[in-house]
N, C-alpha and C. Protein backbone atom coordinates (compact mmCIF):
# COMPACT_ATOMS: atom_id res chain seq x y z
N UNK A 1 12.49 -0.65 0.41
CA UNK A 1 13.83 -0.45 0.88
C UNK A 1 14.50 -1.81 1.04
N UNK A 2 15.53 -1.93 0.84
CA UNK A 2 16.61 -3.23 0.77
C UNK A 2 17.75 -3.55 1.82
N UNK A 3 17.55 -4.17 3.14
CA UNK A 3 18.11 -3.83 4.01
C UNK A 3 19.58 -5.31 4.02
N UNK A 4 20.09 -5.29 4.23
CA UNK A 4 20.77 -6.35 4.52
C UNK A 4 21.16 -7.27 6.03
N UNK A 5 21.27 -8.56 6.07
CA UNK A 5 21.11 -9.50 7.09
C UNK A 5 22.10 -10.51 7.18
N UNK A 6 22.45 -10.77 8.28
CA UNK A 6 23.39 -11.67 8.16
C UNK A 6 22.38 -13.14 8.46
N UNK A 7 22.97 -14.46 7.48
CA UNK A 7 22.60 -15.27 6.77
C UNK A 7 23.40 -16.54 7.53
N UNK A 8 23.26 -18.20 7.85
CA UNK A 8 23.45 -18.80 8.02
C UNK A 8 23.93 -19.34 6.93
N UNK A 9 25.23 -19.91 6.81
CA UNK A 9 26.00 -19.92 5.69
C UNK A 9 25.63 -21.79 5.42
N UNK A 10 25.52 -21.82 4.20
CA UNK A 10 24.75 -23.08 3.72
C UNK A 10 25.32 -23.18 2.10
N UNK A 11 25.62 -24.80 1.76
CA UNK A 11 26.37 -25.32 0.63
C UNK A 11 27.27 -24.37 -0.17
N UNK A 12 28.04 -24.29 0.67
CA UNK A 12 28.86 -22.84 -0.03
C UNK A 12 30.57 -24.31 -0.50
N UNK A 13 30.52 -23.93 -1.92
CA UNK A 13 32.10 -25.34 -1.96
C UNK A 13 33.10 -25.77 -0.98
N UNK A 14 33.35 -24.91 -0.54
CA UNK A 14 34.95 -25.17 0.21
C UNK A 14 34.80 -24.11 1.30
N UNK A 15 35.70 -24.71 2.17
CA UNK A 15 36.31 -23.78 3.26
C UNK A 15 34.84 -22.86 3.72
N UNK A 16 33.58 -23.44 4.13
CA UNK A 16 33.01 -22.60 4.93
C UNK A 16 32.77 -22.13 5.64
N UNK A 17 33.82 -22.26 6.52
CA UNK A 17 34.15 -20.84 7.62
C UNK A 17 34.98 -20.13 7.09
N UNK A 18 35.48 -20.04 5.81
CA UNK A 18 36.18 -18.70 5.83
C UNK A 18 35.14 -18.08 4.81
N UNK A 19 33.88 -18.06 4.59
CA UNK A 19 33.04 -17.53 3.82
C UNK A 19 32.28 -16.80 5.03
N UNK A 20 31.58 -15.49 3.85
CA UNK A 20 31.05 -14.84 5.01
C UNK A 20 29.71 -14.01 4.25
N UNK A 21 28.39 -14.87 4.91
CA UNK A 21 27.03 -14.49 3.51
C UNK A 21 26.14 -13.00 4.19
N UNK A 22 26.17 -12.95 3.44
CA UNK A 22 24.71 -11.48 3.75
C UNK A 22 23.71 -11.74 2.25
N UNK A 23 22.61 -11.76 2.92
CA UNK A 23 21.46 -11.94 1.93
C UNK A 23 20.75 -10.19 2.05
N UNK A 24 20.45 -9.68 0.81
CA UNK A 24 19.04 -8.64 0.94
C UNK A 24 18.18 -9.28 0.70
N UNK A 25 17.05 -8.63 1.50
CA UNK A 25 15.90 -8.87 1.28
C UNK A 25 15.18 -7.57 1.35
N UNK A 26 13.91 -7.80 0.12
CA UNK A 26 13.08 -6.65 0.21
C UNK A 26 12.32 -6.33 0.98
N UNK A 27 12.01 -4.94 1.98
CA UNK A 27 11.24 -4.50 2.95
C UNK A 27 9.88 -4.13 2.08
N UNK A 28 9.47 -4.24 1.17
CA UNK A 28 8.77 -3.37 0.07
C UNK A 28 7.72 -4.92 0.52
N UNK A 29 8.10 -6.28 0.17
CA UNK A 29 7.42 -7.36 0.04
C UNK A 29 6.39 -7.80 1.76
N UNK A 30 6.05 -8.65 1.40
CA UNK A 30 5.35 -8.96 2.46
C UNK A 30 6.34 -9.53 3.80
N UNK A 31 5.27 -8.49 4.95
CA UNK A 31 6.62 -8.62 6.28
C UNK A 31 6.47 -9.59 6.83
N UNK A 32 5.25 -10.75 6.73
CA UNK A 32 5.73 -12.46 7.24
C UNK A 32 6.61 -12.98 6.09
N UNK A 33 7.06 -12.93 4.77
CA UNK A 33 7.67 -13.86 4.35
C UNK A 33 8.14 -12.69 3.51
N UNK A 34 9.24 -11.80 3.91
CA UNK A 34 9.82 -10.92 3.10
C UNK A 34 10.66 -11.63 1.89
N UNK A 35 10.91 -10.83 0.56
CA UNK A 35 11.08 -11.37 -0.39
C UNK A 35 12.74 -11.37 -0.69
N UNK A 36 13.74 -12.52 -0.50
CA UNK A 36 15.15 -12.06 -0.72
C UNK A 36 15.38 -11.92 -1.91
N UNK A 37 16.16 -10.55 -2.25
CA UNK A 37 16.39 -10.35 -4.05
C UNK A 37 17.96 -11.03 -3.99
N UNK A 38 19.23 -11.10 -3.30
CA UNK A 38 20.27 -11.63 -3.74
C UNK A 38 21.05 -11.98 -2.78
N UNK A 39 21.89 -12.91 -2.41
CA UNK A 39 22.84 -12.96 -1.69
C UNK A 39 24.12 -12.77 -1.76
N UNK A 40 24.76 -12.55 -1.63
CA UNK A 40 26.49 -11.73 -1.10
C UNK A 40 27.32 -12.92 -0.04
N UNK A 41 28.53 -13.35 -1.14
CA UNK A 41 29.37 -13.69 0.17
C UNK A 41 30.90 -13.45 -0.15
N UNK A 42 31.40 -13.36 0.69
CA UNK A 42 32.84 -12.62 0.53
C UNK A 42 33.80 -14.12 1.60
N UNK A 43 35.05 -14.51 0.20
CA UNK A 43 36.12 -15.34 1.05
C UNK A 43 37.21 -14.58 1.76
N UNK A 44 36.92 -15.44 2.97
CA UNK A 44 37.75 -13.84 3.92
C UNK A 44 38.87 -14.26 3.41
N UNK A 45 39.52 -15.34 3.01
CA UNK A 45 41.02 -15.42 3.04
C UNK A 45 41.50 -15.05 1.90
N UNK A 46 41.21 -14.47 0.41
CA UNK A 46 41.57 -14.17 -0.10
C UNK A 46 40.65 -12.92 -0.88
N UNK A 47 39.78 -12.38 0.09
CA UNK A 47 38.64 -10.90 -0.33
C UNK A 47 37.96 -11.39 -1.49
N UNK A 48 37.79 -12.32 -2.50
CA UNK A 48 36.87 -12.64 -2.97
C UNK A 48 35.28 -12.19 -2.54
N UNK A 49 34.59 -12.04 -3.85
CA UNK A 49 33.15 -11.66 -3.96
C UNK A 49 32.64 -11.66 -4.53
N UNK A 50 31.26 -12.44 -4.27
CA UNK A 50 30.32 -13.04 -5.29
C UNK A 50 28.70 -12.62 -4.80
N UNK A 51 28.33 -12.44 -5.69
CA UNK A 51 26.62 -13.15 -5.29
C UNK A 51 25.82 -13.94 -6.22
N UNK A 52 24.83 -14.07 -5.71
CA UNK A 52 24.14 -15.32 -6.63
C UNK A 52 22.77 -15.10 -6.26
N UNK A 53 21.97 -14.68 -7.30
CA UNK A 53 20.65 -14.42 -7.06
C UNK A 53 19.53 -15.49 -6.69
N UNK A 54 18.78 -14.96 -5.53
CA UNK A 54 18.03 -15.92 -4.86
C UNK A 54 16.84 -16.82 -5.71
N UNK A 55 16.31 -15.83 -7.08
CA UNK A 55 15.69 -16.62 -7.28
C UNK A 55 15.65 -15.96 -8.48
N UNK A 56 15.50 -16.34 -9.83
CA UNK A 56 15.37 -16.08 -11.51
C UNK A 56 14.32 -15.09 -11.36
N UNK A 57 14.75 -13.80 -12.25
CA UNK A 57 13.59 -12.43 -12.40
C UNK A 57 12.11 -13.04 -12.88
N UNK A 58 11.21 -12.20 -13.55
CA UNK A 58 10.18 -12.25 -13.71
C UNK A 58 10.42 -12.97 -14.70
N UNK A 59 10.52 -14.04 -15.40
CA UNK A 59 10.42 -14.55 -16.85
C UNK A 59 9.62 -14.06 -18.22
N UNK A 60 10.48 -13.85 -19.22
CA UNK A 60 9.10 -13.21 -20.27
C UNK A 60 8.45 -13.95 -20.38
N UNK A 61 8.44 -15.10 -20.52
CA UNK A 61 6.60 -15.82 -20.38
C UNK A 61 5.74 -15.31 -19.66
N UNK A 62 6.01 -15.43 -18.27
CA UNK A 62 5.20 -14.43 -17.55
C UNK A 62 4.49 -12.99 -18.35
N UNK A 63 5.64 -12.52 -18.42
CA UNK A 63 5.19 -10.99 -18.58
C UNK A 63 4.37 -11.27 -19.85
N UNK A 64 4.05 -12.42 -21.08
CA UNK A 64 3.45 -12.45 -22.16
C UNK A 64 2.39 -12.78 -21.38
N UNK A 65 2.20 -13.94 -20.58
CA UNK A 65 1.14 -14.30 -20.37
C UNK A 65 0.45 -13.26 -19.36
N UNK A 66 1.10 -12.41 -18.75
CA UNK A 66 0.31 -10.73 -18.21
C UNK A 66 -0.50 -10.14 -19.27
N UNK A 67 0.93 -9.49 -20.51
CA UNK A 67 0.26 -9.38 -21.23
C UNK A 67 -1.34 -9.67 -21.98
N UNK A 68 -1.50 -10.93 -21.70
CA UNK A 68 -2.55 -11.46 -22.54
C UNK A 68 -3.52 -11.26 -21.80
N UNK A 69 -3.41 -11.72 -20.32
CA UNK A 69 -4.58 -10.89 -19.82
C UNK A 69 -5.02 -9.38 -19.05
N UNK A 70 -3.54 -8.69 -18.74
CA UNK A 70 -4.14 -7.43 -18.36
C UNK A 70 -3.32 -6.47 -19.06
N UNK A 71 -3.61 -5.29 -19.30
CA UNK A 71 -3.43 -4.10 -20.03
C UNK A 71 -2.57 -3.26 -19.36
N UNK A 72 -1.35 -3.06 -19.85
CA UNK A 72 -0.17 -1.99 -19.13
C UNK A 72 0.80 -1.46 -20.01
N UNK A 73 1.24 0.00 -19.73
CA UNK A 73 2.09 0.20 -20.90
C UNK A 73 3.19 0.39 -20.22
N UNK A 74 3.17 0.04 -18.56
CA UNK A 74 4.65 0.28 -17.82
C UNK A 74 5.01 -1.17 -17.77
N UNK A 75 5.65 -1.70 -18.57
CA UNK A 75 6.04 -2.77 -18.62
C UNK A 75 7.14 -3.01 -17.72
N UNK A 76 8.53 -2.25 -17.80
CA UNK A 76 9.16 -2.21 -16.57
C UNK A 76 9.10 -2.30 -15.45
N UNK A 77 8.01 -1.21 -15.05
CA UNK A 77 7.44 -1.03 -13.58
C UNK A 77 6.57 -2.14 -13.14
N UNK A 78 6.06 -2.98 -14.16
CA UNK A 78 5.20 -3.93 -13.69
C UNK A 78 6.07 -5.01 -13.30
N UNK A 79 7.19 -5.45 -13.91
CA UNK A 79 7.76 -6.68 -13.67
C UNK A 79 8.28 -6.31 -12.80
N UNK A 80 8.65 -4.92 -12.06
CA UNK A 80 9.80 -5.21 -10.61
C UNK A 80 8.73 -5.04 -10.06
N UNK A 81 7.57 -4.76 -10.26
CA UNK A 81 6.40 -4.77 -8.42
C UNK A 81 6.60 -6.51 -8.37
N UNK A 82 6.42 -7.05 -9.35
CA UNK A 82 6.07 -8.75 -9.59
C UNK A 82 7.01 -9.25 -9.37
N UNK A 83 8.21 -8.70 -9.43
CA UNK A 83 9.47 -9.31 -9.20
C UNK A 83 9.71 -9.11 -7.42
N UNK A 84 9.40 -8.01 -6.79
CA UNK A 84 9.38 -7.86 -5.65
C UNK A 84 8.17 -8.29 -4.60
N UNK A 85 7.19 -8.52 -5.38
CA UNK A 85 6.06 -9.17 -5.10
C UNK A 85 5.72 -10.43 -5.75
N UNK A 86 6.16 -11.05 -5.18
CA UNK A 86 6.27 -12.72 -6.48
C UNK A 86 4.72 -13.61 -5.99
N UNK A 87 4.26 -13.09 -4.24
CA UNK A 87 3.51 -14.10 -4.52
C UNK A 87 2.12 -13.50 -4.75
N UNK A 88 2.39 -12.40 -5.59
CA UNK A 88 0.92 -11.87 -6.08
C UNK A 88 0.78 -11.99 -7.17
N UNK A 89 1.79 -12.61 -7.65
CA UNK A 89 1.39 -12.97 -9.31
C UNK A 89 0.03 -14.07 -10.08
N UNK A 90 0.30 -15.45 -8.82
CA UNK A 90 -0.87 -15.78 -9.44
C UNK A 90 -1.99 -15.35 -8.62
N UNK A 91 -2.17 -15.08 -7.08
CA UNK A 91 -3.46 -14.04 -7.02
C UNK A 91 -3.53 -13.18 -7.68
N UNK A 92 -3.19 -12.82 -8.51
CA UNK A 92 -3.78 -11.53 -9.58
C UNK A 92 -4.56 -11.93 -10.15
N UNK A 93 -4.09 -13.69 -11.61
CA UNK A 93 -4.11 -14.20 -12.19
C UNK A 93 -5.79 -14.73 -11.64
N UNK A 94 -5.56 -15.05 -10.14
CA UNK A 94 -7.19 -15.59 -9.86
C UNK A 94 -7.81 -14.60 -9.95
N UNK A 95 -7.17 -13.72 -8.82
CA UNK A 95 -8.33 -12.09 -9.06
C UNK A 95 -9.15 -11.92 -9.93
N UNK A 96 -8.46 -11.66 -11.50
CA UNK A 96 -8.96 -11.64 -12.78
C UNK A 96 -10.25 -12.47 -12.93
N UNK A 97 -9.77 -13.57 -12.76
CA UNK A 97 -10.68 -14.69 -12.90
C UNK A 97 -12.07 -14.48 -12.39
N UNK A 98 -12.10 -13.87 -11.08
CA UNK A 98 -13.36 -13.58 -10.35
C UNK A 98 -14.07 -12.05 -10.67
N UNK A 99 -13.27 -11.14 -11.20
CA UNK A 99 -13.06 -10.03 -11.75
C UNK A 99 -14.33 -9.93 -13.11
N UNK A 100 -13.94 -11.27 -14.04
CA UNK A 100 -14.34 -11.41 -15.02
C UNK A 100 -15.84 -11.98 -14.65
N UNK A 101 -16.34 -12.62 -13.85
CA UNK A 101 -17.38 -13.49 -13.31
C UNK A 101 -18.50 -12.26 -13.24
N UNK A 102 -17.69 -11.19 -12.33
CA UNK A 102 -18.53 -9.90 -12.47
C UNK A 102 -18.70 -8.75 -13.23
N UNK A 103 -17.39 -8.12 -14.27
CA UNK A 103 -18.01 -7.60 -15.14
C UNK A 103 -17.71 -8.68 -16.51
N UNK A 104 -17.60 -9.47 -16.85
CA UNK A 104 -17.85 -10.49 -18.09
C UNK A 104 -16.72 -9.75 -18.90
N UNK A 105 -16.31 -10.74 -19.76
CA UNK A 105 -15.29 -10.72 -20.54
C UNK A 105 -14.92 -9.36 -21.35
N UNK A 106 -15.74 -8.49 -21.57
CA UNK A 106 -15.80 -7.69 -22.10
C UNK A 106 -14.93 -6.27 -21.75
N UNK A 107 -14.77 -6.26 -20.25
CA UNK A 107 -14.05 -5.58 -19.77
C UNK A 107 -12.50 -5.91 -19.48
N UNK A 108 -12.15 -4.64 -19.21
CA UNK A 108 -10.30 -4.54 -19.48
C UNK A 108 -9.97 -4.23 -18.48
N UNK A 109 -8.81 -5.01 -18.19
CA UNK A 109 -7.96 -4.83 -16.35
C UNK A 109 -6.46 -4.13 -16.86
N UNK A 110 -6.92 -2.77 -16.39
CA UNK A 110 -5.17 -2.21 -16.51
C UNK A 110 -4.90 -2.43 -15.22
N UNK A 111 -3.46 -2.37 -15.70
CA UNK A 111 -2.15 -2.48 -14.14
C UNK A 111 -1.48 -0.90 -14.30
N UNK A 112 -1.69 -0.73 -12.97
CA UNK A 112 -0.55 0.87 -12.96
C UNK A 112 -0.02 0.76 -11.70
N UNK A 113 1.73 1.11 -11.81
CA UNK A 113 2.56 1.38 -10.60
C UNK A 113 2.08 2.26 -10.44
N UNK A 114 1.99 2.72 -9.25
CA UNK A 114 1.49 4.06 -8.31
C UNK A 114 2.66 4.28 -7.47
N UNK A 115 2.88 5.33 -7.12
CA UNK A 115 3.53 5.30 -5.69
C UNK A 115 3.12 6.79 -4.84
N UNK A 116 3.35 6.03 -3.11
CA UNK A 116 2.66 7.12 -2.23
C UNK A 116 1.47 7.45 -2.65
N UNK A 117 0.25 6.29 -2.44
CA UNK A 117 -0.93 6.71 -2.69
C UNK A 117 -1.23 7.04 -1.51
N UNK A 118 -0.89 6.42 -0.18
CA UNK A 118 -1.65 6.89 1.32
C UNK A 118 -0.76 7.41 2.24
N UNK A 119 -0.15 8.09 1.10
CA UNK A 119 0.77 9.04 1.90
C UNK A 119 2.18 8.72 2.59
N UNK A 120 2.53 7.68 2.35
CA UNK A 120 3.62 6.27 2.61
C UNK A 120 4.60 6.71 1.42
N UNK A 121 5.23 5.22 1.08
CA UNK A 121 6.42 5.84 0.13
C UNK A 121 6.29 4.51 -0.37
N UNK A 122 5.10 3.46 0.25
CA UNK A 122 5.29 2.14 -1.06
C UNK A 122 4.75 2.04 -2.07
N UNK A 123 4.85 1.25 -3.03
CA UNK A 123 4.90 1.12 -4.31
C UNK A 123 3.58 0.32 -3.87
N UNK A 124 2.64 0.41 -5.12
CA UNK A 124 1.07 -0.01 -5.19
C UNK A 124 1.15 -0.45 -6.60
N UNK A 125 0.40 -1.51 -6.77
CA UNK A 125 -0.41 -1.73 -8.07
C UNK A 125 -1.73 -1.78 -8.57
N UNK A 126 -2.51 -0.49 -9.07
CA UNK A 126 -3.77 -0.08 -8.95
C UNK A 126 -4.04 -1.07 -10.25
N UNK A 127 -5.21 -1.79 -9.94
CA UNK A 127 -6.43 -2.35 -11.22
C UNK A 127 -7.08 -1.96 -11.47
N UNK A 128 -7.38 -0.79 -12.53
CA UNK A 128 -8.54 0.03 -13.06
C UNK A 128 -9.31 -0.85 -13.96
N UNK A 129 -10.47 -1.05 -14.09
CA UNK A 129 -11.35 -1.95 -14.31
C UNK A 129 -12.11 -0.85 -15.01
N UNK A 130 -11.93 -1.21 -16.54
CA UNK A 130 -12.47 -0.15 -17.64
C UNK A 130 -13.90 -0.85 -17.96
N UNK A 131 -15.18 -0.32 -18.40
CA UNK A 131 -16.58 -1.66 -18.30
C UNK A 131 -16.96 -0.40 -18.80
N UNK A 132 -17.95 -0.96 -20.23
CA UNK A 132 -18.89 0.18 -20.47
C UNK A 132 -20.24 -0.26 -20.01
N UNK A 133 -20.51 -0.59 -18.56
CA UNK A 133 -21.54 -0.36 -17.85
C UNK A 133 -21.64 0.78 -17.56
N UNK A 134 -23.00 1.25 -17.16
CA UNK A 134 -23.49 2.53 -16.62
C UNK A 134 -22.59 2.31 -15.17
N UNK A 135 -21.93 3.38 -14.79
CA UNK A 135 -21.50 3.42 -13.48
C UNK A 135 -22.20 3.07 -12.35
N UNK A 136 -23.29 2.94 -11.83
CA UNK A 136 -23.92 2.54 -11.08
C UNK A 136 -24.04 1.13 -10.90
N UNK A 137 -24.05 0.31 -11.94
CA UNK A 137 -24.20 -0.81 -12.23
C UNK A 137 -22.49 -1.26 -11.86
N UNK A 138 -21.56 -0.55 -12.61
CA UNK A 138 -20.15 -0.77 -12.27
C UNK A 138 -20.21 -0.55 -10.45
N UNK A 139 -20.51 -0.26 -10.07
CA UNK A 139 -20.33 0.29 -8.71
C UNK A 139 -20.49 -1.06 -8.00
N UNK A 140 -21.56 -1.18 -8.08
CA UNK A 140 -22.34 -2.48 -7.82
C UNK A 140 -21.56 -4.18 -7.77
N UNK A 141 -21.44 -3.82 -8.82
CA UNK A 141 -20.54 -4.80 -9.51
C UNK A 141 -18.37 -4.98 -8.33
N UNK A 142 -18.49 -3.54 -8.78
CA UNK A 142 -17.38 -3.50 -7.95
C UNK A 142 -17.24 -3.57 -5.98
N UNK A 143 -18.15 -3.47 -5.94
CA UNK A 143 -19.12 -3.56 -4.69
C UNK A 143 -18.98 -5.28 -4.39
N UNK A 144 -19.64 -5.55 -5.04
CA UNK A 144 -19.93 -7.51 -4.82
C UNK A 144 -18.42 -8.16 -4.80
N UNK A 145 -17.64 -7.62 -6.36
CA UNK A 145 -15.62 -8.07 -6.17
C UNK A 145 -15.54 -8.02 -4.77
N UNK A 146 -15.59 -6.95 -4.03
CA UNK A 146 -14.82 -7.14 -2.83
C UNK A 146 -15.20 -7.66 -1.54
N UNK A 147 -16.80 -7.62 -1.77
CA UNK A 147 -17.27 -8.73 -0.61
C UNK A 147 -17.39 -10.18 -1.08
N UNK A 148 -17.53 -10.72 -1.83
CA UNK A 148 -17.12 -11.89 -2.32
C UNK A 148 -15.56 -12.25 -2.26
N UNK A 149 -14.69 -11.56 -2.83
CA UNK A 149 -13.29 -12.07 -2.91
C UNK A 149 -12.32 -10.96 -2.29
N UNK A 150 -12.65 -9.97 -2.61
CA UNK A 150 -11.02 -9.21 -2.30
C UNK A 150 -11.42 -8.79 -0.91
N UNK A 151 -12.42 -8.20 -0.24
CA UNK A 151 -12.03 -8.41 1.59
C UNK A 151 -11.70 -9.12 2.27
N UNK A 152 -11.66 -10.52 1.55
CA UNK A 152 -11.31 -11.95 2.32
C UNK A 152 -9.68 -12.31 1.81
N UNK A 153 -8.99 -11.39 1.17
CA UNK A 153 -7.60 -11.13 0.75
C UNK A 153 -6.72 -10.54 1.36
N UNK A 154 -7.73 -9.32 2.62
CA UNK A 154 -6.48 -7.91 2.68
C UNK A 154 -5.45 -8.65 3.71
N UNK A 155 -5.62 -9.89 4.39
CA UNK A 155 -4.44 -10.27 5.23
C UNK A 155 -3.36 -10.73 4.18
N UNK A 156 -3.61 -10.94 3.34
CA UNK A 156 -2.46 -11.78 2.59
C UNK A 156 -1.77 -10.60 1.34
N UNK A 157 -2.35 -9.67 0.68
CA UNK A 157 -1.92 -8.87 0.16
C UNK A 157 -1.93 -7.37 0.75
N UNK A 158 -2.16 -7.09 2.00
CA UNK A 158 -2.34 -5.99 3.01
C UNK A 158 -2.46 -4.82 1.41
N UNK A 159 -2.38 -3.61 1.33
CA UNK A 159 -2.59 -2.47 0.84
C UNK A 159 -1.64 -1.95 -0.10
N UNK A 160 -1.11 -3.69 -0.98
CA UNK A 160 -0.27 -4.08 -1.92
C UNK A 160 -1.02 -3.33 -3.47
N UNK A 161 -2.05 -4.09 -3.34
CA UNK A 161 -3.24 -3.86 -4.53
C UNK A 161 -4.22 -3.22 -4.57
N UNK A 162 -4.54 -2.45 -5.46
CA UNK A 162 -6.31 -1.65 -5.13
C UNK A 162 -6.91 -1.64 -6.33
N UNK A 163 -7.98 -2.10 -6.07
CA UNK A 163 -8.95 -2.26 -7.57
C UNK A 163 -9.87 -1.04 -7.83
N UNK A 164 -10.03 -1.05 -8.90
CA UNK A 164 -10.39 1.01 -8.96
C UNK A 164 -11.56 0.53 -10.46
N UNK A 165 -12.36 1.48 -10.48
CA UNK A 165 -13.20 1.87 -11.60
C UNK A 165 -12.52 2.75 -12.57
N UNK A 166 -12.36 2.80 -14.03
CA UNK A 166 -12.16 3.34 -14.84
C UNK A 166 -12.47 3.86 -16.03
N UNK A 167 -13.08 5.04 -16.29
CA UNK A 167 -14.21 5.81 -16.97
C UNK A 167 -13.30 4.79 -18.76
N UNK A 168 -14.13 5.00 -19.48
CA UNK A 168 -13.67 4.18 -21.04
C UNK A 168 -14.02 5.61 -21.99
């Protein structure tokens, strides 16, 4: 959800008291350092209105270099979780990294928007982790990911991300 705030008005050209800013920011992002998508300011003396976005979308580089390492066919849906979630982009990027340590290169990391998985209304990005290991062995495996790395994460990405097993 996208709530709006009133903003301490900063390098605005001319006449800044007769400017008047409201920034959104996303409630969806993380609630110590919520994510602002744009700001809004209106010249009172002549109703002028502008905004100016807080910070450049997902870049297609990015999304190539996703591409290259994880598997998604919601391409859309992936760049606004990433776009609304900016600072999980390169923890993903490590994720992977440690991801790979345990099932070895061989295996494939899809990304899927989810939404209302725990009964909530936020938006999730599930990592199904495709491995033609015997499931048990995957288990295992997926078992060690999260006591090694991803339980020592959930303060910083709270119940943003969930890493999942995925039959091949």
């Amino acid at each position: 959800m996208i709530r709006e705030a009133q903003v301490e008005i900063k390098d605005l050209p001319t006449n800044a008291s007769d400017y008047e800013m409201t920034r959104r920011v996303d409630e969806r992002s993380n609630d110590k350092h919520p994510e602002v998508v744009a700001i809004f300011y209106s010249d009172k003396s002549n109703g002028l209105y502008s905004s100016v976005q807080s910070a450049p979308s997902i870049v297609p580089s990015l999304m190539s270099k996703f591409r290259q390492l994880f598997v998604f066919d919601q391409e859309r849906a992936i760049a606004e979780f990433l776009e609304c979630n900016r600072s999980l982009v390169d923890w993903l990027i490590q994720g992977r990294e440690v991801l790979i340590k345990h099932f070895s290169t061989d295996a494939k990391f899809v990304l899927k928007v989810v939404k209302d998985i725990y009964g909530d209304s936020d938006t999730h990005l599930v990592v199904y982790i495709q491995t033609h290991m015997p499931v048990a062995e995957a288990m295992e495996k997926l078992d060690a990911f999260d006591n090694e790395w991803f339980f020592d994460q959930i303060d910083i990405i709270g119940n943003k991300v969930i890493f999942n097993l995925a039959p091949v």
